[in-house]
C-alpha atoms as a PDB file:
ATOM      1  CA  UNK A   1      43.783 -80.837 -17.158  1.00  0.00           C
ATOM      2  CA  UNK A   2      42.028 -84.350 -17.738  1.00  0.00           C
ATOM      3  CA  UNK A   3      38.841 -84.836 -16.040  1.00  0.00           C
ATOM      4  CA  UNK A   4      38.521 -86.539 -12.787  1.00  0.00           C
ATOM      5  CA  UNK A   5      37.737 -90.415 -13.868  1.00  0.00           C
ATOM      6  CA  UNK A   6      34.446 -91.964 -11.381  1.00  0.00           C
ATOM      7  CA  UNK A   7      35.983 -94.550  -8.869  1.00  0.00           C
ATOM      8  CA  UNK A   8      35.351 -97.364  -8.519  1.00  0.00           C
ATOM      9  CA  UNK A   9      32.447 -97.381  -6.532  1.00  0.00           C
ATOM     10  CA  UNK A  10      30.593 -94.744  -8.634  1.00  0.00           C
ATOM     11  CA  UNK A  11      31.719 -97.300 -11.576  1.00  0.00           C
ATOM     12  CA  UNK A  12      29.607 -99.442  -9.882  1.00  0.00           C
ATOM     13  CA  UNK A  13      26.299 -98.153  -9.380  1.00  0.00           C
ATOM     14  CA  UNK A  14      26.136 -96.949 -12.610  1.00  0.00           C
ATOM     15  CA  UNK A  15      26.164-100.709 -13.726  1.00  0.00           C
ATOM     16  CA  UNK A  16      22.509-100.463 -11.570  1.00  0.00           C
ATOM     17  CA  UNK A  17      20.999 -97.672 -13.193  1.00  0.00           C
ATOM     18  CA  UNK A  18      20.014 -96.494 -16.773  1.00  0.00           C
ATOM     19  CA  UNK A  19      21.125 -92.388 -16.389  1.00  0.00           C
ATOM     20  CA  UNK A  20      18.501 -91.636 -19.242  1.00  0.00           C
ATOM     21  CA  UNK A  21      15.309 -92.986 -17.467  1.00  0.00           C
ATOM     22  CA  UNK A  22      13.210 -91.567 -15.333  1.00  0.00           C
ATOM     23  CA  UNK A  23      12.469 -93.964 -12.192  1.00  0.00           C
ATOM     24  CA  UNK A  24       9.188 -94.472  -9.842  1.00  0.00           C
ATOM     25  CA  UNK A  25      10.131 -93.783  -5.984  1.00  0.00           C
ATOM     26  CA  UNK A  26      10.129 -97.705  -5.201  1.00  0.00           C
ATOM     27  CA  UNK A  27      12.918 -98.150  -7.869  1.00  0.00           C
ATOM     28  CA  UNK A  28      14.997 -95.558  -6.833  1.00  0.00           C
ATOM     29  CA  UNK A  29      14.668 -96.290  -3.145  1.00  0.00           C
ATOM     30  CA  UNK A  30      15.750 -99.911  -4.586  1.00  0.00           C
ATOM     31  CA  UNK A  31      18.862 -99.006  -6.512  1.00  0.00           C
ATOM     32  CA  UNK A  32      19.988 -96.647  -4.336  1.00  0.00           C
ATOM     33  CA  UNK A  33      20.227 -99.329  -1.187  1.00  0.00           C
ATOM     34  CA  UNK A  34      21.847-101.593  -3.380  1.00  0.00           C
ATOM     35  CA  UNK A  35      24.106 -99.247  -4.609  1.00  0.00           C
ATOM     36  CA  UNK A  36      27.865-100.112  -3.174  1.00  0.00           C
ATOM     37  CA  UNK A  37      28.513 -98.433   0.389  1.00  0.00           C
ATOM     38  CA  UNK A  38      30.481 -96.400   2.045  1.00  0.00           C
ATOM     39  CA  UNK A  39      31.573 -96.402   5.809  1.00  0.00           C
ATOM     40  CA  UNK A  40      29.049 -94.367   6.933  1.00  0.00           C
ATOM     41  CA  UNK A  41      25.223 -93.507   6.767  1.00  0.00           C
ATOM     42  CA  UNK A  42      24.324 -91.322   3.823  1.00  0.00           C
ATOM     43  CA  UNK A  43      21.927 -88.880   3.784  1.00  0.00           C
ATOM     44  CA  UNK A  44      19.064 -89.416   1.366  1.00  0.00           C
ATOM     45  CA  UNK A  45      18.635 -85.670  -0.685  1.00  0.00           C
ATOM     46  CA  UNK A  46      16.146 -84.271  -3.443  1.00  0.00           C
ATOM     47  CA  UNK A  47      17.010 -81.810  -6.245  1.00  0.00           C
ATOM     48  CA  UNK A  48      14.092 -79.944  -7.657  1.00  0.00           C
ATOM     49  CA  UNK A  49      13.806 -77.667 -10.600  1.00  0.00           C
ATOM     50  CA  UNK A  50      10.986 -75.865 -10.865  1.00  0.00           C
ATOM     51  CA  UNK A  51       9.468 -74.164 -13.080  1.00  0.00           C
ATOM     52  CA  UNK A  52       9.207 -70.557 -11.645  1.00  0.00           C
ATOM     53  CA  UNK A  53      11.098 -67.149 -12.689  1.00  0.00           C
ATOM     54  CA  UNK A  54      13.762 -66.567  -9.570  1.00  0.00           C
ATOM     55  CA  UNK A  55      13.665 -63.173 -10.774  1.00  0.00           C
ATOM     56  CA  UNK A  56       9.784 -62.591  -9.922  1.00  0.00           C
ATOM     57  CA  UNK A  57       9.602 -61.932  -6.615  1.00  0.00           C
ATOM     58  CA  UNK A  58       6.303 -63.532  -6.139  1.00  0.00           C
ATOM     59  CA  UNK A  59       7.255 -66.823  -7.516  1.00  0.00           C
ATOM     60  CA  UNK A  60       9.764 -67.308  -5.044  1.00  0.00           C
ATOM     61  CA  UNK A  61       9.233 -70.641  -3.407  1.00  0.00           C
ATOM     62  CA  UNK A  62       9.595 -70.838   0.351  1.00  0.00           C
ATOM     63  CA  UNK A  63       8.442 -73.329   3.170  1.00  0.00           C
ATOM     64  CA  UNK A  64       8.777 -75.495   5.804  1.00  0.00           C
ATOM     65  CA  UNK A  65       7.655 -79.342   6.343  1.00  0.00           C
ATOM     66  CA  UNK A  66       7.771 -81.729   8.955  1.00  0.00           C
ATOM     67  CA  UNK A  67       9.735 -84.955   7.896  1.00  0.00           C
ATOM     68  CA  UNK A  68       7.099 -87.541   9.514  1.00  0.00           C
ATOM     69  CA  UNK A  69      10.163 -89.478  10.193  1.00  0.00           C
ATOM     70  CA  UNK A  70      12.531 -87.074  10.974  1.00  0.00           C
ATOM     71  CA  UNK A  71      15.925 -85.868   9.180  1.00  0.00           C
ATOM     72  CA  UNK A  72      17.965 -88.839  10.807  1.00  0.00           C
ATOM     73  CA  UNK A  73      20.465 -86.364  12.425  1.00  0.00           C
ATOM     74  CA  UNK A  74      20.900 -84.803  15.931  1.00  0.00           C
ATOM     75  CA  UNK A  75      19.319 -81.434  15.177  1.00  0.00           C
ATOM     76  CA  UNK A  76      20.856 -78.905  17.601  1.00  0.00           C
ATOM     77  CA  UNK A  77      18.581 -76.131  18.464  1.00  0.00           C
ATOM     78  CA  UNK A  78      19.901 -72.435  20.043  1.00  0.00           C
ATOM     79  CA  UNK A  79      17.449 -70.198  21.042  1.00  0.00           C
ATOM     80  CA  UNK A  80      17.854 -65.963  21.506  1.00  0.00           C
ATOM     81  CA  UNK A  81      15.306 -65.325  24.088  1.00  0.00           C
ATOM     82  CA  UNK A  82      14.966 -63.915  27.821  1.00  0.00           C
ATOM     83  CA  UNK A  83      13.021 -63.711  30.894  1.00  0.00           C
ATOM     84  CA  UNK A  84      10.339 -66.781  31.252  1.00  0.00           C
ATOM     85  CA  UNK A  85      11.019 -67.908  27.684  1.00  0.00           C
ATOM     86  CA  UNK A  86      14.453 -68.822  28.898  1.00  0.00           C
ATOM     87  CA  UNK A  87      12.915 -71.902  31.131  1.00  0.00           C
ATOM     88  CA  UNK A  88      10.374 -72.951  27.807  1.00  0.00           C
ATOM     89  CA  UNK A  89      13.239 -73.246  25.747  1.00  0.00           C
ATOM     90  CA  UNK A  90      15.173 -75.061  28.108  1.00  0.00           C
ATOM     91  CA  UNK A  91      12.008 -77.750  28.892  1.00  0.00           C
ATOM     92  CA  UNK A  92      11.934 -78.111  25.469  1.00  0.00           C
ATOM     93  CA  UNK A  93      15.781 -79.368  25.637  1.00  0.00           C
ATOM     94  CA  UNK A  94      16.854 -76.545  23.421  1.00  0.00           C
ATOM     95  CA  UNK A  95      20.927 -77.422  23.050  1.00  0.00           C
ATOM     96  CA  UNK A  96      21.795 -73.787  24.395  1.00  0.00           C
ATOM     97  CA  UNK A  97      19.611 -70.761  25.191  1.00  0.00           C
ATOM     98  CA  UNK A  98      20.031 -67.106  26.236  1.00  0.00           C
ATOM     99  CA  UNK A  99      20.240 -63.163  24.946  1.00  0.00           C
ATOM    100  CA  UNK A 100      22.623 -60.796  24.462  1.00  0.00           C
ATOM    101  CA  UNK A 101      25.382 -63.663  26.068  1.00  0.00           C
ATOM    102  CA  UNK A 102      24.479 -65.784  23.173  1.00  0.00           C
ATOM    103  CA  UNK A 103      24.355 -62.893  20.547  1.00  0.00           C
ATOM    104  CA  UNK A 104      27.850 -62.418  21.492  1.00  0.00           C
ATOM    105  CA  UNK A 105      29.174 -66.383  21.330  1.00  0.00           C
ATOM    106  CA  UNK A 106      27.859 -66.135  18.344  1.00  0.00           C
ATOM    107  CA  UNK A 107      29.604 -62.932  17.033  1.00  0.00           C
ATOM    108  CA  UNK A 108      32.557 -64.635  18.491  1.00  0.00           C
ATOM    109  CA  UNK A 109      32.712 -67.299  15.556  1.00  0.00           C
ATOM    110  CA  UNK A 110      30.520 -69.869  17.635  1.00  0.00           C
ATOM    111  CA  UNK A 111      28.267 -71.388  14.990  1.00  0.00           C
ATOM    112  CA  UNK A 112      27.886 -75.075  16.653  1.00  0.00           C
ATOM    113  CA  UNK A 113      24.264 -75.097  15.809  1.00  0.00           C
ATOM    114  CA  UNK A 114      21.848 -76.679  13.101  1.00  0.00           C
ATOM    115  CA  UNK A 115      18.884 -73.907  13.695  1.00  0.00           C
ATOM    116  CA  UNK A 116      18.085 -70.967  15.641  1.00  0.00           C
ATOM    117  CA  UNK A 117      14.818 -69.573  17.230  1.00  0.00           C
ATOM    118  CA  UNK A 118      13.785 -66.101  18.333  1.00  0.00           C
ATOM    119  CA  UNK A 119      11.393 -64.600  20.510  1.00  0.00           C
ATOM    120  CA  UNK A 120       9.990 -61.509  18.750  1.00  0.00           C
ATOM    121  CA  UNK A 121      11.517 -59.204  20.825  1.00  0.00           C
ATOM    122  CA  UNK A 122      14.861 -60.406  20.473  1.00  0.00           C
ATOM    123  CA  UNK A 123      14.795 -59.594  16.504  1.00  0.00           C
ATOM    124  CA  UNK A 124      16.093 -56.361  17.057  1.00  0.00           C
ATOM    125  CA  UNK A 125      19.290 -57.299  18.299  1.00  0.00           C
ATOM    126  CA  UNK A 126      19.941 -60.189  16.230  1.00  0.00           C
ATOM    127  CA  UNK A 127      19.921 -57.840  13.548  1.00  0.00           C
ATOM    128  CA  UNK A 128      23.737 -57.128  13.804  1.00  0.00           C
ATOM    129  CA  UNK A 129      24.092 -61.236  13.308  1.00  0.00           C
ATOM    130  CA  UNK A 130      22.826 -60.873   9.864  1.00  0.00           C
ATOM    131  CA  UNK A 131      26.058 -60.654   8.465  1.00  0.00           C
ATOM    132  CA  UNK A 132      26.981 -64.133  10.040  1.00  0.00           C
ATOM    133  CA  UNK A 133      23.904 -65.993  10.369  1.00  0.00           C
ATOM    134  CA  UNK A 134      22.182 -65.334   6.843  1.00  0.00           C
ATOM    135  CA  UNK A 135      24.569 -66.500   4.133  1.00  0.00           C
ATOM    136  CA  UNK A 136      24.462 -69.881   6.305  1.00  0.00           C
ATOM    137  CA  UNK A 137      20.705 -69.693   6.197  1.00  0.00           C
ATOM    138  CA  UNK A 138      20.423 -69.728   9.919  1.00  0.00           C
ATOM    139  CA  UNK A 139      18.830 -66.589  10.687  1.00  0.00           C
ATOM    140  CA  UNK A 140      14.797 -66.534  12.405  1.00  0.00           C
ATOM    141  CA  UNK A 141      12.412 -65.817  10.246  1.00  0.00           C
ATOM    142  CA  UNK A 142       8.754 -65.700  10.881  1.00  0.00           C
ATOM    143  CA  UNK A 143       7.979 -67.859   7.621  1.00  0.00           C
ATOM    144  CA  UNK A 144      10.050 -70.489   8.476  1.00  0.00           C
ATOM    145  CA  UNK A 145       8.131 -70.430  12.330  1.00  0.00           C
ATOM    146  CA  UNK A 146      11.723 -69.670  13.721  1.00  0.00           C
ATOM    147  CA  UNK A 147      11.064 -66.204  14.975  1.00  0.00           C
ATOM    148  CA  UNK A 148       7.833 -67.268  17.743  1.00  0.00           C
ATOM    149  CA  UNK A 149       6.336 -66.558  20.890  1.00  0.00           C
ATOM    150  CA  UNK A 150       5.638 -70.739  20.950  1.00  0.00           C
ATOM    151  CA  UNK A 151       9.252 -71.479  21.676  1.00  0.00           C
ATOM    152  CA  UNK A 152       8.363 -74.815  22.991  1.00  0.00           C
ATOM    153  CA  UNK A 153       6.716 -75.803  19.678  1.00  0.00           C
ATOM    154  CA  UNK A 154       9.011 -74.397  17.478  1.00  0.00           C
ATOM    155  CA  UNK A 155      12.229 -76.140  19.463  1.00  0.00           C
ATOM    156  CA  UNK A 156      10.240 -79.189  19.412  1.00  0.00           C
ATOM    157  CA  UNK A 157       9.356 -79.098  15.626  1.00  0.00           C
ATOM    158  CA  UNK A 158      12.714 -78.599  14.863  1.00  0.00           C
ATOM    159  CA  UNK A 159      14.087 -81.606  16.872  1.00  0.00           C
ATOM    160  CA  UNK A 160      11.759 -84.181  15.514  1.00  0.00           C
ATOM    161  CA  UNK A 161      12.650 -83.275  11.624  1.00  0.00           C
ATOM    162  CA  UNK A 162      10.888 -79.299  10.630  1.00  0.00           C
ATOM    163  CA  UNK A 163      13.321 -78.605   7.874  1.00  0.00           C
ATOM    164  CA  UNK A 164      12.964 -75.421   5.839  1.00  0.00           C
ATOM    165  CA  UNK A 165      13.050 -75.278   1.944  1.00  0.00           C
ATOM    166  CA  UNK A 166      14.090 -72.555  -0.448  1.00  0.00           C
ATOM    167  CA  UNK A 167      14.630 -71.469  -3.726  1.00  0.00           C
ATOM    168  CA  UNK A 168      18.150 -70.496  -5.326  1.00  0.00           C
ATOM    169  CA  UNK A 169      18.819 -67.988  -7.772  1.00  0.00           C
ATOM    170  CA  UNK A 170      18.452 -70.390 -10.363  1.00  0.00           C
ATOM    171  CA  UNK A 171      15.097 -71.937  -9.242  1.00  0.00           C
ATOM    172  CA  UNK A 172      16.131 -74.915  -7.450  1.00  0.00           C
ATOM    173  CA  UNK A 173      15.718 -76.426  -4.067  1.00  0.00           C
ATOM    174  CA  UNK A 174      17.787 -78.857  -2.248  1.00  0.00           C
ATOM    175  CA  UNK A 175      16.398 -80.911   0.945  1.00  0.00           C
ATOM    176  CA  UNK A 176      17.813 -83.438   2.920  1.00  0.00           C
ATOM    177  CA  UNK A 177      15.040 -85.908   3.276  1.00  0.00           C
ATOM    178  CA  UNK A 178      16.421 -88.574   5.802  1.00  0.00           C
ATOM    179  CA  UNK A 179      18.929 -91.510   5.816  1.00  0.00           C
ATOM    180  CA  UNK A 180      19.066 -94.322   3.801  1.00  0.00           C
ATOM    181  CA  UNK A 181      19.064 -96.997   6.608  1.00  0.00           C
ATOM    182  CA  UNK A 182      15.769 -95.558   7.028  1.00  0.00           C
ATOM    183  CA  UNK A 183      12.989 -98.146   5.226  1.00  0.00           C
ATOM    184  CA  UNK A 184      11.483 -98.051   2.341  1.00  0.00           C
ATOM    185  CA  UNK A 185       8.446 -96.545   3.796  1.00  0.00           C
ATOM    186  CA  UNK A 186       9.793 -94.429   5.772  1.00  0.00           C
ATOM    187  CA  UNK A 187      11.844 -92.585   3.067  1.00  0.00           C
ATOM    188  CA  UNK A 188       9.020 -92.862   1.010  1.00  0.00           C
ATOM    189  CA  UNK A 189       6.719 -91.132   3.560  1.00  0.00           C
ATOM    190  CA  UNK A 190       9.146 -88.530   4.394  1.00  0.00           C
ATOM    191  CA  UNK A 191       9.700 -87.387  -0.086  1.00  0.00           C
ATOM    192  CA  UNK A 192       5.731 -87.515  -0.431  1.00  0.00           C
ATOM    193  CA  UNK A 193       5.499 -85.135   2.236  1.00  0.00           C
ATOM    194  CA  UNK A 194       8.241 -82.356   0.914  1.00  0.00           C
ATOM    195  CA  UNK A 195       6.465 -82.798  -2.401  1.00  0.00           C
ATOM    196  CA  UNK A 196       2.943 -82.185  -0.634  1.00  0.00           C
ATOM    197  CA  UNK A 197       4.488 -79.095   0.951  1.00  0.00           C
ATOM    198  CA  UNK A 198       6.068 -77.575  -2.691  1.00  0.00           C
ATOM    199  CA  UNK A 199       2.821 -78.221  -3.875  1.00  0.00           C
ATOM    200  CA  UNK A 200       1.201 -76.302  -0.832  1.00  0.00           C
ATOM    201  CA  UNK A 201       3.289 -73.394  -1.829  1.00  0.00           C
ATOM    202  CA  UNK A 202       2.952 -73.335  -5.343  1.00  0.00           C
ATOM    203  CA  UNK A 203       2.687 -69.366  -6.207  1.00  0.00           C
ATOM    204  CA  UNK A 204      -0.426 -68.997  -8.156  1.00  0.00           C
ATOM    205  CA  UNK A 205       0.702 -67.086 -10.851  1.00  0.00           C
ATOM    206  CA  UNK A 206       2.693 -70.263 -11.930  1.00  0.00           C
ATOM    207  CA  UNK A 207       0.895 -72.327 -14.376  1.00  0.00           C
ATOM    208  CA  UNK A 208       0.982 -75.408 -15.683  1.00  0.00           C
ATOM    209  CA  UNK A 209       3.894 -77.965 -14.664  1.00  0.00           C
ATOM    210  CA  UNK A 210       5.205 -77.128 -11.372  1.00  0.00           C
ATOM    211  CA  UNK A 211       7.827 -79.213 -10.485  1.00  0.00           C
ATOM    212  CA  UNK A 212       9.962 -79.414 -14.190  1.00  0.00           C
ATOM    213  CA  UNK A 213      12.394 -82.337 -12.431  1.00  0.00           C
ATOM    214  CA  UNK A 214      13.433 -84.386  -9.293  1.00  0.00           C
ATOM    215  CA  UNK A 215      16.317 -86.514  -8.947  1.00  0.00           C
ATOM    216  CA  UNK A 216      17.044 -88.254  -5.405  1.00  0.00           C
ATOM    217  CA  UNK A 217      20.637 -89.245  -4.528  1.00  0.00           C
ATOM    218  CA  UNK A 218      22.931 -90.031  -1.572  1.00  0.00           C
ATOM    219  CA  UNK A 219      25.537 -88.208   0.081  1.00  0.00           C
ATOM    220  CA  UNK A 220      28.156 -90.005  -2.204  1.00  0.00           C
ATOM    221  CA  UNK A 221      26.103 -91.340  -5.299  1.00  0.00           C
ATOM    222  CA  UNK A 222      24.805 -89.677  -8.394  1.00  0.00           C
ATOM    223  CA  UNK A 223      20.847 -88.623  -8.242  1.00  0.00           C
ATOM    224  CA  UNK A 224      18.576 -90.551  -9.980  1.00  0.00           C
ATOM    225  CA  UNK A 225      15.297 -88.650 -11.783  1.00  0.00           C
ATOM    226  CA  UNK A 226      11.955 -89.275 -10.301  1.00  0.00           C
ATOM    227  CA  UNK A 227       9.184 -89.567 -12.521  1.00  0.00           C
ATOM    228  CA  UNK A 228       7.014 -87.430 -10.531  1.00  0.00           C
ATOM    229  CA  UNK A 229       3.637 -88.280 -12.252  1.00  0.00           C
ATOM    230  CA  UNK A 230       3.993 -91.213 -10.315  1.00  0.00           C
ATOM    231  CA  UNK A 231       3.957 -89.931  -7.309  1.00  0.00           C
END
C-alpha cells in the first residue's frame, strides 16, 4: 500500500521550516502562526522525551502545573462528593456534582467531562469506576490534587488551566499547552511554566540531561524541535 502523500497544506509549512534544526521558542511560535490554517483554532501541544527508565519505578515522572494563561478550552469539572461539599463544589461552578447518583451516570457510559474531583471519602466507591475512568486518565488522584478536602480550590484550579502531566511507557509526555490565537507571550509564558514544573519533578536519581527533546506543534501541523538550552 503506498504511503499517504502530505496535502497540500502540510506541503506548505514545510516550505517554512528546516525539519533538521532545532528552533528557539520565538521562532517556533513564529512559524507555526504563519503556518497555513485551518477552519478552526488549534491547540498548541509539547512532546517531551526524557531521559528516564519507564521501567524504574522511581523515575516515573508525574505532575501538575497551572497554565498562567489557561488551556484555551471550556474545562468541564464533575465532582463525587456529599453532604456540605455538595454546595462548595457547586459555588465553585463545578459543571455537575453529586455521589453515588453520579457514580452511577457515570457507570452508565456518561463520560461528558474533562476532569473529576473527589472528596476523600468518596474514594472508596469510586473504586468500581476504575475500570472506566483510568484508561481515560480521569480518575482522582491525590498527586494530581484531584482527590481533596479543598474542593473549591481544586474545581477552581482546574477551570482556569491545572493540567496534569505524565509519563508513557516509553518515557514521553504529551501536554496541551494553549491555543495558538493566544500571543506570543502568552504561549510563551504558558511552555516556560510546564518546563519549570518537569524540572520541579525531576527524580533525583536521574542525572545529567533531563529533558533529551521537545518539539511543539499544532493540532494539524508537524512539531517543530525546541532547542531547550535556550529556554
Amino acid at each position: 500500500m503506498d504511503k499517504k502523500m502530505p496535502s497540500k497544506r502540510i506541503k506548505e509549512f514545510y516550505k517554512l521550516v528546516d525539519k533538521n534544526k532545532t528552533y528557539d521558542l520565538k521562532e517556533v511560535i513564529s512559524v507555526l502562526k504563519k503556518a497555513p490554517g485551518v477552519k478552526f483554532d488549534q491547540t498548541v501541544e509539547l512532546a517531551f522525551n526524557l531521559a528516564i527508565d519507564p521501567k524504574q519505578s522511581d523515575q516515573l515522572v508525574r505532575g501538575t502545573v497551572i497554565l498562567p494563561h489557561g488551556s484555551g478550552k471550556n474545562v468541564r469539572v464533575i465532582v463525587f462528593c456529599s453532604g456540605e461539599k455538595q454546595n462548595e463544589a457547586r459555588d465553585a461552578h463545578a459543571d455537575e456534582v453529586g455521589a453515588e447518583d453520579l457514580i452511577k451516570k457515570v457507570t452508565d457510559g456518561w463520560l461528558n467531562f474533562d476532569v473529576a474531583i473527589a472528596s476523600p471519602e468518596m474514594m472508596r466507591e469510586l473504586a468500581r469506576l476504575g475500570k472506566i475512568l483510568g484508561p481515560r486518565g480521569l480518575m482522582p488522584n491525590p498527586k494530581a490534587g484531584t482527590v481533596t478536602q479543598e474542593i473549591s480550590k481544586a474545581v477552581k484550579e482546574a477551570k482556569a488551566g491545572k493540567v496534569e502531566f505524565k509519563t508513557d511507557k516509553a518515557g514521553n509526555i504529551n501536554l496541551a499547552v494553549g491555543k495558538i490565537s493566544f500571543s506570543d507571550a502568552q504561549i510563551t509564558e504558558n511552555i516556560k511554566s510546564v518546563i519549570t514544573a518537569l524540572n520541579t519533578n525531576r527524580p533525583s536519581s536521574v542525572k545529567g540531561q533531563f529533558i533529551k527533546s521537545l518539539s511543539v506543534s499544532t493540532t494539524m501541523g508537524p512539531g517543530l524541535k525546541l532547542d531547550i538550552s535556550k529556554i
